[in-house]
PDB file of N, CA and C in Angstrom:
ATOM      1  N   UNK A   1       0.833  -1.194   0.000  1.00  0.00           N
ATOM      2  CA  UNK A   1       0.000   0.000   0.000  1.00  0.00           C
ATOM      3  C   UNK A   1       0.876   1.256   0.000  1.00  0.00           C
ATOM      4  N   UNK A   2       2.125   1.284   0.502  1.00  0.00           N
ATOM      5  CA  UNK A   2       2.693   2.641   0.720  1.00  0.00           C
ATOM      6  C   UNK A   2       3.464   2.530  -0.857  1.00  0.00           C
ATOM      7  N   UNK A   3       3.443   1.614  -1.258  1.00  0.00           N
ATOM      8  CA  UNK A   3       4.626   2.237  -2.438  1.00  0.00           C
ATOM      9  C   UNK A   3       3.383   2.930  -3.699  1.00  0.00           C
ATOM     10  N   UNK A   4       1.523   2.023  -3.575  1.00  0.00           N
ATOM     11  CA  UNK A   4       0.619   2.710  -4.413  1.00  0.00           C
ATOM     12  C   UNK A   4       0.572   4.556  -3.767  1.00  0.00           C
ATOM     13  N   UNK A   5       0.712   4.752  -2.625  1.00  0.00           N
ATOM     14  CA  UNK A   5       0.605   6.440  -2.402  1.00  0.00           C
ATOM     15  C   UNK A   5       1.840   6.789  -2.576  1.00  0.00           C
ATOM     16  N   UNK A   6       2.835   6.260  -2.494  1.00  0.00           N
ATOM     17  CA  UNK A   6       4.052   7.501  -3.072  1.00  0.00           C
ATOM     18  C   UNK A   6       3.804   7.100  -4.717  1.00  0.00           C
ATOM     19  N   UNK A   7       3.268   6.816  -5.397  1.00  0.00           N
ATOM     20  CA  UNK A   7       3.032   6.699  -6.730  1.00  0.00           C
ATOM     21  C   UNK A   7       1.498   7.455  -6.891  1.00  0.00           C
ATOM     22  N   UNK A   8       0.474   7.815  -6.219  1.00  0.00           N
ATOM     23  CA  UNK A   8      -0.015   8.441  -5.740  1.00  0.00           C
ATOM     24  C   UNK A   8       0.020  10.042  -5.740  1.00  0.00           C
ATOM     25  N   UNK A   9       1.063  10.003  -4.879  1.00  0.00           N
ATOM     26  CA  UNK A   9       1.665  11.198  -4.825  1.00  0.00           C
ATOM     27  C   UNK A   9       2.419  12.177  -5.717  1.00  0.00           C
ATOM     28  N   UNK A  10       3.014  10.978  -6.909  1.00  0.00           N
ATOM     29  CA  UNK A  10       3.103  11.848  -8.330  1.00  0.00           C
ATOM     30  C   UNK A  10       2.236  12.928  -8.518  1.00  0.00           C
ATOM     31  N   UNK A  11       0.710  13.369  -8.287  1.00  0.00           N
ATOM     32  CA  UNK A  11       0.274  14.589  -9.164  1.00  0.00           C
ATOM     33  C   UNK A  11       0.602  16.062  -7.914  1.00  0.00           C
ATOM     34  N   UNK A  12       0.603  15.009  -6.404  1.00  0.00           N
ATOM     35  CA  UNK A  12       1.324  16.095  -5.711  1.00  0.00           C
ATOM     36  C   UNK A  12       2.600  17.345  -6.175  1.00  0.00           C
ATOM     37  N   UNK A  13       3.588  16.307  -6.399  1.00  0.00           N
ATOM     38  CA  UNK A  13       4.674  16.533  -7.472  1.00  0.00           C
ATOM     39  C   UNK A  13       4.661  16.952  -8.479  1.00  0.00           C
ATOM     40  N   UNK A  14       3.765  16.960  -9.120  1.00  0.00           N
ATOM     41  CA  UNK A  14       3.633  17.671 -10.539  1.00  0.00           C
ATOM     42  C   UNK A  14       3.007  18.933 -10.245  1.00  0.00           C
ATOM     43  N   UNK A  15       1.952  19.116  -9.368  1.00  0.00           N
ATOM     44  CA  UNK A  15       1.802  20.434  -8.761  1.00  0.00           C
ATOM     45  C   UNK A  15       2.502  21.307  -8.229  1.00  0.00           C
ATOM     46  N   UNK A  16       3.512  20.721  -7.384  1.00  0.00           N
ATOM     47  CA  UNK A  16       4.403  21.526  -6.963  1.00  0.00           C
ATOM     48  C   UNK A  16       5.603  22.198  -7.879  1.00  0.00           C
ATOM     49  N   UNK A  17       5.974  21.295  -8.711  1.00  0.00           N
ATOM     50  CA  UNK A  17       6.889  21.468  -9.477  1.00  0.00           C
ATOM     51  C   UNK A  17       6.463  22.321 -10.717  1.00  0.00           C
ATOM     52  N   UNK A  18       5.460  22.519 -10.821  1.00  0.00           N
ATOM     53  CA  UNK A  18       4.597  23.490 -12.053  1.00  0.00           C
ATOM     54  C   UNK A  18       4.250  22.670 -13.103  1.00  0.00           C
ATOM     55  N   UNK A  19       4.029  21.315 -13.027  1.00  0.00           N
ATOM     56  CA  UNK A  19       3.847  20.508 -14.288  1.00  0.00           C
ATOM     57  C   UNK A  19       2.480  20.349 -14.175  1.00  0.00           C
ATOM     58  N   UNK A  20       1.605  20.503 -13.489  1.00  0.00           N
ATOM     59  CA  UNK A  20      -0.253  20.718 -13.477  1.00  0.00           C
ATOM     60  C   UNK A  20      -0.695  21.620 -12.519  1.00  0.00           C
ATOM     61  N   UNK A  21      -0.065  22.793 -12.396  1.00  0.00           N
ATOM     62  CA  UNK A  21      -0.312  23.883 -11.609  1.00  0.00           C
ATOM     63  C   UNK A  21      -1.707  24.643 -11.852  1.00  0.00           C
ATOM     64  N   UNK A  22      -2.075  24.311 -12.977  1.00  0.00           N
ATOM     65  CA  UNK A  22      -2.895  25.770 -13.391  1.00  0.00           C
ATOM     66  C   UNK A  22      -3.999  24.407 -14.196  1.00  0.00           C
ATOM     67  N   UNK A  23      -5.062  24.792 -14.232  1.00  0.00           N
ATOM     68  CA  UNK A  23      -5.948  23.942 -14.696  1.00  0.00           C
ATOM     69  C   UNK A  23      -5.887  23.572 -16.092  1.00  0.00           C
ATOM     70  N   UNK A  24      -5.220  24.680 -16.754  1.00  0.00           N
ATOM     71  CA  UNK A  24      -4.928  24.220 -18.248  1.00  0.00           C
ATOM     72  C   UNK A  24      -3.778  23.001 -18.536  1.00  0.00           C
ATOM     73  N   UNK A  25      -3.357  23.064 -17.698  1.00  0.00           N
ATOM     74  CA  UNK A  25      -2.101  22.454 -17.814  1.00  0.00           C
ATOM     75  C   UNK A  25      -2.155  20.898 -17.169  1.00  0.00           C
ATOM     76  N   UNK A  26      -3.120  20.831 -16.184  1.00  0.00           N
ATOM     77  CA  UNK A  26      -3.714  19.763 -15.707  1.00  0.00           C
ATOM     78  C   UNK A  26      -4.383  18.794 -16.731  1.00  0.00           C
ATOM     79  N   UNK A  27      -5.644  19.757 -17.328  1.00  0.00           N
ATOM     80  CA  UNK A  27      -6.273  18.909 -18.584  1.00  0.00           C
ATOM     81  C   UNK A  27      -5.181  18.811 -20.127  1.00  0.00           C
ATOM     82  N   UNK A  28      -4.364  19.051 -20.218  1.00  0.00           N
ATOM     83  CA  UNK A  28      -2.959  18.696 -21.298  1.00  0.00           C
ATOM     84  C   UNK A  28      -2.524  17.199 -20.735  1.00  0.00           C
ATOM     85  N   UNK A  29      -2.760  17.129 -18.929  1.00  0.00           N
ATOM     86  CA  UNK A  29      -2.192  16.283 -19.178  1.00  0.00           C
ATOM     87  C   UNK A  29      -2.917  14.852 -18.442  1.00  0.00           C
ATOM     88  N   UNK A  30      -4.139  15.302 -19.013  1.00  0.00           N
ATOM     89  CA  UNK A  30      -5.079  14.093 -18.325  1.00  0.00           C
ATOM     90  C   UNK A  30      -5.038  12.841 -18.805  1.00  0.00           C
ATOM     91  N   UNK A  31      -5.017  12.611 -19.919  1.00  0.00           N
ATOM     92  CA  UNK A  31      -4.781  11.986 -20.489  1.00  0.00           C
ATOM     93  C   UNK A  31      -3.627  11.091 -20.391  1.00  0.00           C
ATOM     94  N   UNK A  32      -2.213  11.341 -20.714  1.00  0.00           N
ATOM     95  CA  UNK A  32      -1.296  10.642 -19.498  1.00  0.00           C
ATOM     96  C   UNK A  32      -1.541  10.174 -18.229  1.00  0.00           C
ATOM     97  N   UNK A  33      -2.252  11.188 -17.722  1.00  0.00           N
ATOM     98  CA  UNK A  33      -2.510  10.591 -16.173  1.00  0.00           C
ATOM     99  C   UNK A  33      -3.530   9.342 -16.546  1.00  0.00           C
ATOM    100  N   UNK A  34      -4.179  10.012 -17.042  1.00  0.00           N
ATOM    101  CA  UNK A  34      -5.145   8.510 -17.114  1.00  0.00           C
ATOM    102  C   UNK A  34      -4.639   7.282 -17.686  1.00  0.00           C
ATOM    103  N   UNK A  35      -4.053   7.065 -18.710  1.00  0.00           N
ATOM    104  CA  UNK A  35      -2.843   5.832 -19.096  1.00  0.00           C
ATOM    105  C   UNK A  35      -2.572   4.968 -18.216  1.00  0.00           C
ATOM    106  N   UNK A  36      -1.781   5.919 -17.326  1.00  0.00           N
ATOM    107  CA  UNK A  36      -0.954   5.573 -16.739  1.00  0.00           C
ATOM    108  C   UNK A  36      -1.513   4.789 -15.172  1.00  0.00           C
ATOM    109  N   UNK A  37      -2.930   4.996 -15.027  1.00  0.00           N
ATOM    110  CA  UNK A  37      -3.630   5.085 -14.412  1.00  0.00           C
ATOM    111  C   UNK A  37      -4.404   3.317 -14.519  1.00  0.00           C
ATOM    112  N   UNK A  38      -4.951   3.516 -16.050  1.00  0.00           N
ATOM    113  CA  UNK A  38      -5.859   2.376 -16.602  1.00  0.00           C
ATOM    114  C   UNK A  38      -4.804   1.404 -16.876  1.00  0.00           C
ATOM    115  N   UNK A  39      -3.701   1.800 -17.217  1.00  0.00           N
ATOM    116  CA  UNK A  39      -2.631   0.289 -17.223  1.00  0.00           C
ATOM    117  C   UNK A  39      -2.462  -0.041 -15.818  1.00  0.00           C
ATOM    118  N   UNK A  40      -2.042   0.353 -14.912  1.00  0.00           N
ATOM    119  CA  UNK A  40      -1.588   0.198 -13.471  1.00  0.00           C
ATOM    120  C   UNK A  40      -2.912  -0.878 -13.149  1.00  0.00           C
ATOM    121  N   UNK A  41      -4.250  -0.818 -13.563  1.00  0.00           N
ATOM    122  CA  UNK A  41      -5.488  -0.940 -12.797  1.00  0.00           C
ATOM    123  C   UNK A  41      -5.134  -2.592 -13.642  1.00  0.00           C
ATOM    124  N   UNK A  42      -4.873  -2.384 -15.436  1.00  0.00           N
ATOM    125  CA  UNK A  42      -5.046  -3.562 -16.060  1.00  0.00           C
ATOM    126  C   UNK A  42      -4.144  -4.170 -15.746  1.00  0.00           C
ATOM    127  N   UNK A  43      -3.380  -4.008 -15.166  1.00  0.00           N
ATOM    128  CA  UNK A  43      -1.732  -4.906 -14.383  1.00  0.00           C
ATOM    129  C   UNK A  43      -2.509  -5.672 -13.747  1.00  0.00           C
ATOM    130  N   UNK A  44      -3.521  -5.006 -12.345  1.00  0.00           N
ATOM    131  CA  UNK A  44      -3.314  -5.534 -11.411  1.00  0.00           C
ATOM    132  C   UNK A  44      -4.782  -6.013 -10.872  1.00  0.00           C
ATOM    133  N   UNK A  45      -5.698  -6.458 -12.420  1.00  0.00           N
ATOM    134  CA  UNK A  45      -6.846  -6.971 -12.848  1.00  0.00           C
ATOM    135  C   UNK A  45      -8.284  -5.983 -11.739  1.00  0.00           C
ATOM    136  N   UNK A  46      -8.021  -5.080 -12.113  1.00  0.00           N
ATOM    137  CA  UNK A  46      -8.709  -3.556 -11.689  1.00  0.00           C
ATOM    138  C   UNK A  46      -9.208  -4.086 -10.181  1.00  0.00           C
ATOM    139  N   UNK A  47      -7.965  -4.594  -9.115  1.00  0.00           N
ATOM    140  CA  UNK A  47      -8.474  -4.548  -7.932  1.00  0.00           C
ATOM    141  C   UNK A  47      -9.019  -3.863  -6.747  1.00  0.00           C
ATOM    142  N   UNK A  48      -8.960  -2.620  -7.711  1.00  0.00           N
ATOM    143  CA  UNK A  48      -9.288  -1.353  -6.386  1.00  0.00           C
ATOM    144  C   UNK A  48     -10.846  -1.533  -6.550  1.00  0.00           C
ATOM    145  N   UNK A  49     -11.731  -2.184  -7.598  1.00  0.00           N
ATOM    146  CA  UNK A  49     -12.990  -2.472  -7.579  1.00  0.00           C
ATOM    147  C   UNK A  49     -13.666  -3.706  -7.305  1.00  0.00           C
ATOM    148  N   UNK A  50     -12.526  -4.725  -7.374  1.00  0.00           N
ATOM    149  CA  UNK A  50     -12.955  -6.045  -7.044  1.00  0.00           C
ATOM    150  C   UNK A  50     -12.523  -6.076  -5.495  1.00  0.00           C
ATOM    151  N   UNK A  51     -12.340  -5.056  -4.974  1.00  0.00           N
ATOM    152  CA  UNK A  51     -11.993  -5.100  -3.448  1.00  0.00           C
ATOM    153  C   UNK A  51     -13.777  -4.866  -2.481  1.00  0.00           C
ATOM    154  N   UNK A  52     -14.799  -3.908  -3.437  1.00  0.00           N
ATOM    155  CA  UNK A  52     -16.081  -4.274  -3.342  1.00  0.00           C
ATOM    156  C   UNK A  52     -16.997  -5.054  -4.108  1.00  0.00           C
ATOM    157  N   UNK A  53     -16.840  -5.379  -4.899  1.00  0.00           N
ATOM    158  CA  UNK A  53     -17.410  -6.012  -6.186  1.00  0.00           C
ATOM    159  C   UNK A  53     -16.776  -7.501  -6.939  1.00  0.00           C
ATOM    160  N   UNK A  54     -16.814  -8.496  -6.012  1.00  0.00           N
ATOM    161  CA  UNK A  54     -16.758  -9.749  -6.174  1.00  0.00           C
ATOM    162  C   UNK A  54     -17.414 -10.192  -7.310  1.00  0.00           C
ATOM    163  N   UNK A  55     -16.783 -10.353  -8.133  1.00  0.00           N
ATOM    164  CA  UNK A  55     -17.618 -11.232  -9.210  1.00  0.00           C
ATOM    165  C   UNK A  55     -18.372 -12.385  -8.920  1.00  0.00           C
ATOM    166  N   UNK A  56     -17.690 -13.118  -8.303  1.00  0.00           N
ATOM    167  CA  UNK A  56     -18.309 -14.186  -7.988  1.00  0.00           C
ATOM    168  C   UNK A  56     -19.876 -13.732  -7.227  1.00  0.00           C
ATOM    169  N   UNK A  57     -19.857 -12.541  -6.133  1.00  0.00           N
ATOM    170  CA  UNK A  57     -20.726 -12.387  -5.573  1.00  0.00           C
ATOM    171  C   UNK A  57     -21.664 -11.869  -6.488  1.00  0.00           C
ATOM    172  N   UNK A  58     -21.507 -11.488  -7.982  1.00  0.00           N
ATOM    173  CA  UNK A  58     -22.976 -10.870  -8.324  1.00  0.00           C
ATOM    174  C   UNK A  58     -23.797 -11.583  -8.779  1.00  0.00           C
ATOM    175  N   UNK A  59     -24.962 -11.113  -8.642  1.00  0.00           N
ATOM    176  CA  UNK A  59     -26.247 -12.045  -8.874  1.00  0.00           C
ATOM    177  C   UNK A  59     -26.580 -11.608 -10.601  1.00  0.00           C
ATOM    178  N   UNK A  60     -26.110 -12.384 -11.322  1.00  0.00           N
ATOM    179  CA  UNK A  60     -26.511 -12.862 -13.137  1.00  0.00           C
ATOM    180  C   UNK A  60     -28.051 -11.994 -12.867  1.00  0.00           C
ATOM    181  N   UNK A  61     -28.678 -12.596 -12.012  1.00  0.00           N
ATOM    182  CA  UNK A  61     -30.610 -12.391 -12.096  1.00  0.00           C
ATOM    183  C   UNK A  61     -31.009 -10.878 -11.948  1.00  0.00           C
ATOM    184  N   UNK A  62     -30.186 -10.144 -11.260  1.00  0.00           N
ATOM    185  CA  UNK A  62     -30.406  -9.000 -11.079  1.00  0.00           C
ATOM    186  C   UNK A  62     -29.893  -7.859 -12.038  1.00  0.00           C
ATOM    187  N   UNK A  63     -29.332  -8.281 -13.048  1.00  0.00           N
ATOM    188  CA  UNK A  63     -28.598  -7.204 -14.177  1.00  0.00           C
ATOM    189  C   UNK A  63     -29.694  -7.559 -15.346  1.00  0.00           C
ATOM    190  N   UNK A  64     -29.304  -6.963 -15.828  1.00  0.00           N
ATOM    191  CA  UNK A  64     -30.157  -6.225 -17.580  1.00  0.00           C
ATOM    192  C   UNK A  64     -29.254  -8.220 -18.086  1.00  0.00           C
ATOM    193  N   UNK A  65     -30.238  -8.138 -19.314  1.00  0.00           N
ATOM    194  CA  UNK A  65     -29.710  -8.924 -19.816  1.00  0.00           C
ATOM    195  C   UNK A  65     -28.861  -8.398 -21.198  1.00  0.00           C
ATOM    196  N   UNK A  66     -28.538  -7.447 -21.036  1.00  0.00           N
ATOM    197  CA  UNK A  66     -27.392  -6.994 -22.094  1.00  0.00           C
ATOM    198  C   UNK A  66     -25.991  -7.002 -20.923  1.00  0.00           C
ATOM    199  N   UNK A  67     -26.338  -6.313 -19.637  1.00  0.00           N
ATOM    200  CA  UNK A  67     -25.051  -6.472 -19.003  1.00  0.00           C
ATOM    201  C   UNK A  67     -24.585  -7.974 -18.647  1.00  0.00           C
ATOM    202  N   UNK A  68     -25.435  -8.538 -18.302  1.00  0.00           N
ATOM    203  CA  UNK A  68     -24.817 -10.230 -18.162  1.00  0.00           C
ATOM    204  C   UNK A  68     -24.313 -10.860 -19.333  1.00  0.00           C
ATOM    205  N   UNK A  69     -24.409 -10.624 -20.654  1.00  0.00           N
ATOM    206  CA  UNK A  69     -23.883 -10.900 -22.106  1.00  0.00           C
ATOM    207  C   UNK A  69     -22.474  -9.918 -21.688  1.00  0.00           C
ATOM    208  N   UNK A  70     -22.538  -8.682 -21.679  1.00  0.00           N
ATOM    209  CA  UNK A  70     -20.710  -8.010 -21.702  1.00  0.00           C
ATOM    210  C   UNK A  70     -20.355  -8.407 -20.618  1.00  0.00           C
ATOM    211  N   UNK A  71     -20.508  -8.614 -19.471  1.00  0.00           N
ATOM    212  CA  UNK A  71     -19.804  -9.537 -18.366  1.00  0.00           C
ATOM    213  C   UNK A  71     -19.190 -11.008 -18.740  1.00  0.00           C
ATOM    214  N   UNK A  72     -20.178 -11.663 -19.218  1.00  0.00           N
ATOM    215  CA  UNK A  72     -19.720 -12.711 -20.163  1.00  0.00           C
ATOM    216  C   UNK A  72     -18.742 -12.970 -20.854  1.00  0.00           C
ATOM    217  N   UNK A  73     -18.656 -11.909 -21.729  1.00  0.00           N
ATOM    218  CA  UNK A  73     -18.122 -12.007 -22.711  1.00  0.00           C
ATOM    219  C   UNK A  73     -16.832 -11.183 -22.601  1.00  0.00           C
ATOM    220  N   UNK A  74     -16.713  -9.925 -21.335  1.00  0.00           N
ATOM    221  CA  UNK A  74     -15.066  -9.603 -20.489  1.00  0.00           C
ATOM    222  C   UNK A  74     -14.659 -10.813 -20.331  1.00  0.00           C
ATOM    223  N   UNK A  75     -15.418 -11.448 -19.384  1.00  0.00           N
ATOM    224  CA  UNK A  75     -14.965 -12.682 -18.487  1.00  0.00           C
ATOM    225  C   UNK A  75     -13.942 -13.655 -19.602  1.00  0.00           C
ATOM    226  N   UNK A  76     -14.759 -14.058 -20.832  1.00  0.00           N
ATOM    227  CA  UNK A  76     -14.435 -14.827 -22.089  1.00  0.00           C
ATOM    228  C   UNK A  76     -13.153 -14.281 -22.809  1.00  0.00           C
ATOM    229  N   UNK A  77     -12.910 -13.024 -22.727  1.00  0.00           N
ATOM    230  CA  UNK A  77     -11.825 -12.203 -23.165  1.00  0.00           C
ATOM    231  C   UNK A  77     -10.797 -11.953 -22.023  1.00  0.00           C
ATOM    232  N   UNK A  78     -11.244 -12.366 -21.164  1.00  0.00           N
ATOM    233  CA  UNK A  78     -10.163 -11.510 -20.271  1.00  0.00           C
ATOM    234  C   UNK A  78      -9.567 -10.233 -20.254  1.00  0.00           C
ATOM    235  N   UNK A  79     -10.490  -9.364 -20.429  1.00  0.00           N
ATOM    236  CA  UNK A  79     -10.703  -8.048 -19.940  1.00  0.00           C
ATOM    237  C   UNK A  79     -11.061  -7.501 -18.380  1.00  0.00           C
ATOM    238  N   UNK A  80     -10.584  -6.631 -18.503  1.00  0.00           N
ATOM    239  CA  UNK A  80     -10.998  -6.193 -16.771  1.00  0.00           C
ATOM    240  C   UNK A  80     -12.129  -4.818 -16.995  1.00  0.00           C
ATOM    241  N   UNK A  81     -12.507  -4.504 -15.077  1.00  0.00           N
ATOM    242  CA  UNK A  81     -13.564  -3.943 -15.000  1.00  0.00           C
ATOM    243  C   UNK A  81     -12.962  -2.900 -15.539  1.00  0.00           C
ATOM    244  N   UNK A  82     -11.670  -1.998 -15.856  1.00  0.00           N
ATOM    245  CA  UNK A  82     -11.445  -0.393 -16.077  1.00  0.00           C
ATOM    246  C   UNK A  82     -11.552  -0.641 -17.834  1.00  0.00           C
ATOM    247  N   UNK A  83     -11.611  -2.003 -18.067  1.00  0.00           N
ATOM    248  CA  UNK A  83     -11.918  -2.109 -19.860  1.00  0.00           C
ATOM    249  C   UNK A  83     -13.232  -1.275 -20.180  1.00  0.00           C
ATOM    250  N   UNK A  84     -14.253  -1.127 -19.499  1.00  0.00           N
ATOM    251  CA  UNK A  84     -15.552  -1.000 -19.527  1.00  0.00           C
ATOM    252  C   UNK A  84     -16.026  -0.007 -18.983  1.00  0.00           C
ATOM    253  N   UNK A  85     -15.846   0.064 -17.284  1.00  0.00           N
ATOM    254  CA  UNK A  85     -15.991   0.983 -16.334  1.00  0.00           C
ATOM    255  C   UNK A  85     -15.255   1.952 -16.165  1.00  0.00           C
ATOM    256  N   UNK A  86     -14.782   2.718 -17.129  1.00  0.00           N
ATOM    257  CA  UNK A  86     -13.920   3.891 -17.133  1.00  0.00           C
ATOM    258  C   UNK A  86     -14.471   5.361 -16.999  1.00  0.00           C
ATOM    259  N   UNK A  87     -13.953   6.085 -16.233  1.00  0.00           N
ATOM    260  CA  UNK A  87     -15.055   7.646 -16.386  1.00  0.00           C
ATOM    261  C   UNK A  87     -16.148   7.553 -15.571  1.00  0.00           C
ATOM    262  N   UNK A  88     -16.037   6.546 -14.463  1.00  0.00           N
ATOM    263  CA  UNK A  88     -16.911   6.668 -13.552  1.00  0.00           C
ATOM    264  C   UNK A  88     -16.505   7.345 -12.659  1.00  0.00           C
ATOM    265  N   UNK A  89     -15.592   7.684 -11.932  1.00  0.00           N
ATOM    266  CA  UNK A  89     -15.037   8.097 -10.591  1.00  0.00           C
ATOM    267  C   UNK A  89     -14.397   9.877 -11.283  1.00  0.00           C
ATOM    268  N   UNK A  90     -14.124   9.961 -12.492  1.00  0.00           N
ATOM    269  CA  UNK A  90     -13.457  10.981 -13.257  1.00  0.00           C
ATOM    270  C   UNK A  90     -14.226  11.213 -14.463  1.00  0.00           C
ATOM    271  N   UNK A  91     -14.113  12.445 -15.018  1.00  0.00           N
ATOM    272  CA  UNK A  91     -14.510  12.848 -16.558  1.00  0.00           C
ATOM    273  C   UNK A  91     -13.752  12.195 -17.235  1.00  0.00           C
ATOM    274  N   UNK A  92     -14.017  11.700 -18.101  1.00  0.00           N
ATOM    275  CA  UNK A  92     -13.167  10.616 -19.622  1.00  0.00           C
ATOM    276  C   UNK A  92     -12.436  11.619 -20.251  1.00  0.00           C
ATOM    277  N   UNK A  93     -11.286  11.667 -20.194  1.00  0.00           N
ATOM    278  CA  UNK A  93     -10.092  12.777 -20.917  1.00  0.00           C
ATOM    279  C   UNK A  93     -10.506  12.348 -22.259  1.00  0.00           C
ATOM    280  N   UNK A  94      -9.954  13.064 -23.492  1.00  0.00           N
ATOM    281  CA  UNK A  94     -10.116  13.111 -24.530  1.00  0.00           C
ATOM    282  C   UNK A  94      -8.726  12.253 -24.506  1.00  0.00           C
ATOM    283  N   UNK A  95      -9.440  11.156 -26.138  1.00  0.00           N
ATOM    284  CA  UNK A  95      -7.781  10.273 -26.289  1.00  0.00           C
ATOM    285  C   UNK A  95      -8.488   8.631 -26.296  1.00  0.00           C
ATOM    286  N   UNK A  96      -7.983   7.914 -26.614  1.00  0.00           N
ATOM    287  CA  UNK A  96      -8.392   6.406 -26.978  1.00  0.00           C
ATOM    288  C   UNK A  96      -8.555   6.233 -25.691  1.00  0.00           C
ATOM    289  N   UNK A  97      -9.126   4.850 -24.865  1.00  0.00           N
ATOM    290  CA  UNK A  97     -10.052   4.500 -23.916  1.00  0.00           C
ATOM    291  C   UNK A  97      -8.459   3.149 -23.135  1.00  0.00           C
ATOM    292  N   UNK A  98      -9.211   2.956 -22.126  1.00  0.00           N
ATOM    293  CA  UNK A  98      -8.360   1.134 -21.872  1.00  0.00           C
ATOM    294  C   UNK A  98      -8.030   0.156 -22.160  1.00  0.00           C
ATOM    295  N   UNK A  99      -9.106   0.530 -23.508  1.00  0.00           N
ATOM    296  CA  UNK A  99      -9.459  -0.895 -24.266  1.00  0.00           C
ATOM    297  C   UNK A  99      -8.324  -1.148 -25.190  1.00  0.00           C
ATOM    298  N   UNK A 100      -7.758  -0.142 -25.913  1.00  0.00           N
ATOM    299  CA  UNK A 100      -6.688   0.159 -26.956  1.00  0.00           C
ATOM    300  C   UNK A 100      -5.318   0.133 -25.593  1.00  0.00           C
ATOM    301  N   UNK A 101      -5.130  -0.042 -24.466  1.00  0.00           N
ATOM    302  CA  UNK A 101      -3.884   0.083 -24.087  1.00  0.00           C
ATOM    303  C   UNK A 101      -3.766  -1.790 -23.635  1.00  0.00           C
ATOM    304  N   UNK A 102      -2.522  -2.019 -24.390  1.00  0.00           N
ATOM    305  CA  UNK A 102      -2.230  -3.597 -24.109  1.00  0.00           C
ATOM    306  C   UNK A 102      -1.028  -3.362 -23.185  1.00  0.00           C
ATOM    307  N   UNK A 103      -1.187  -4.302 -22.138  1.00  0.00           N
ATOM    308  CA  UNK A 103      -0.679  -4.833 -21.393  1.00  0.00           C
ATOM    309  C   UNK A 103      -0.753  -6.437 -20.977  1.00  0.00           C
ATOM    310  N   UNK A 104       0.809  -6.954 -20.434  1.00  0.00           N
ATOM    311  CA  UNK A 104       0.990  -8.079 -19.966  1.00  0.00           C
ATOM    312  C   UNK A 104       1.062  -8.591 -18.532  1.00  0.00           C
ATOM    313  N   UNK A 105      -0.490  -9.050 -17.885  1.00  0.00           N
ATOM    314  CA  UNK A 105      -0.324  -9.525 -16.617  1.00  0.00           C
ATOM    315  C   UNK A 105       0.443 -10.730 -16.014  1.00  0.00           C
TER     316      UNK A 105
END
């Protein structure tokens, strides 16, 4: 956990140092941040959400039957939840999505 907040602490650092000081300069570089962000999550099979959200624990019966088909069919691909669930917690920076960033777990 301490080495995710001093990695964390990068936008601290970039604030201080004048590299996202000013809001313009922040959204230039959201996008990086976010990268860098959605790979870290696809490394580490987006556990900051499966820490509430057990797959195993969800109930198939209670979702749409379009979401139990793309659950399915992540599951079948081996995709993770930030493949899909992106721009929930943040505005979606402008720039290709999670889905286009490959990584090797």
């Amino acid at each position: 956990m301490m080495v995710r907040k001093v990695e964390a602490a990068r936008e601290v650092w970039g604030h201080i140092t004048g590299y996202i000081d000013t809001p313009e300069k922040y959204e230039k570089a959201r996008h990086a941040m976010a990268v860098r962000e959605w790979t870290r999550m696809k490394k580490n099979d987006s556990q900051e959400c499966r820490n509430c959200h057990d797959a195993a624990a969800m109930d198939a019966e209670k979702q749409s039957e379009t979401a139990r088909a793309r659950h399915a069919k992540a599951k079948a691909e081996g995709t993770t939840c930030i493949d899909c669930h992106f721009g929930l917690a943040h505005k979606e920076p402008d720039g290709p999505g999670p889905k286009e960033i490959k990584v090797s777990r």
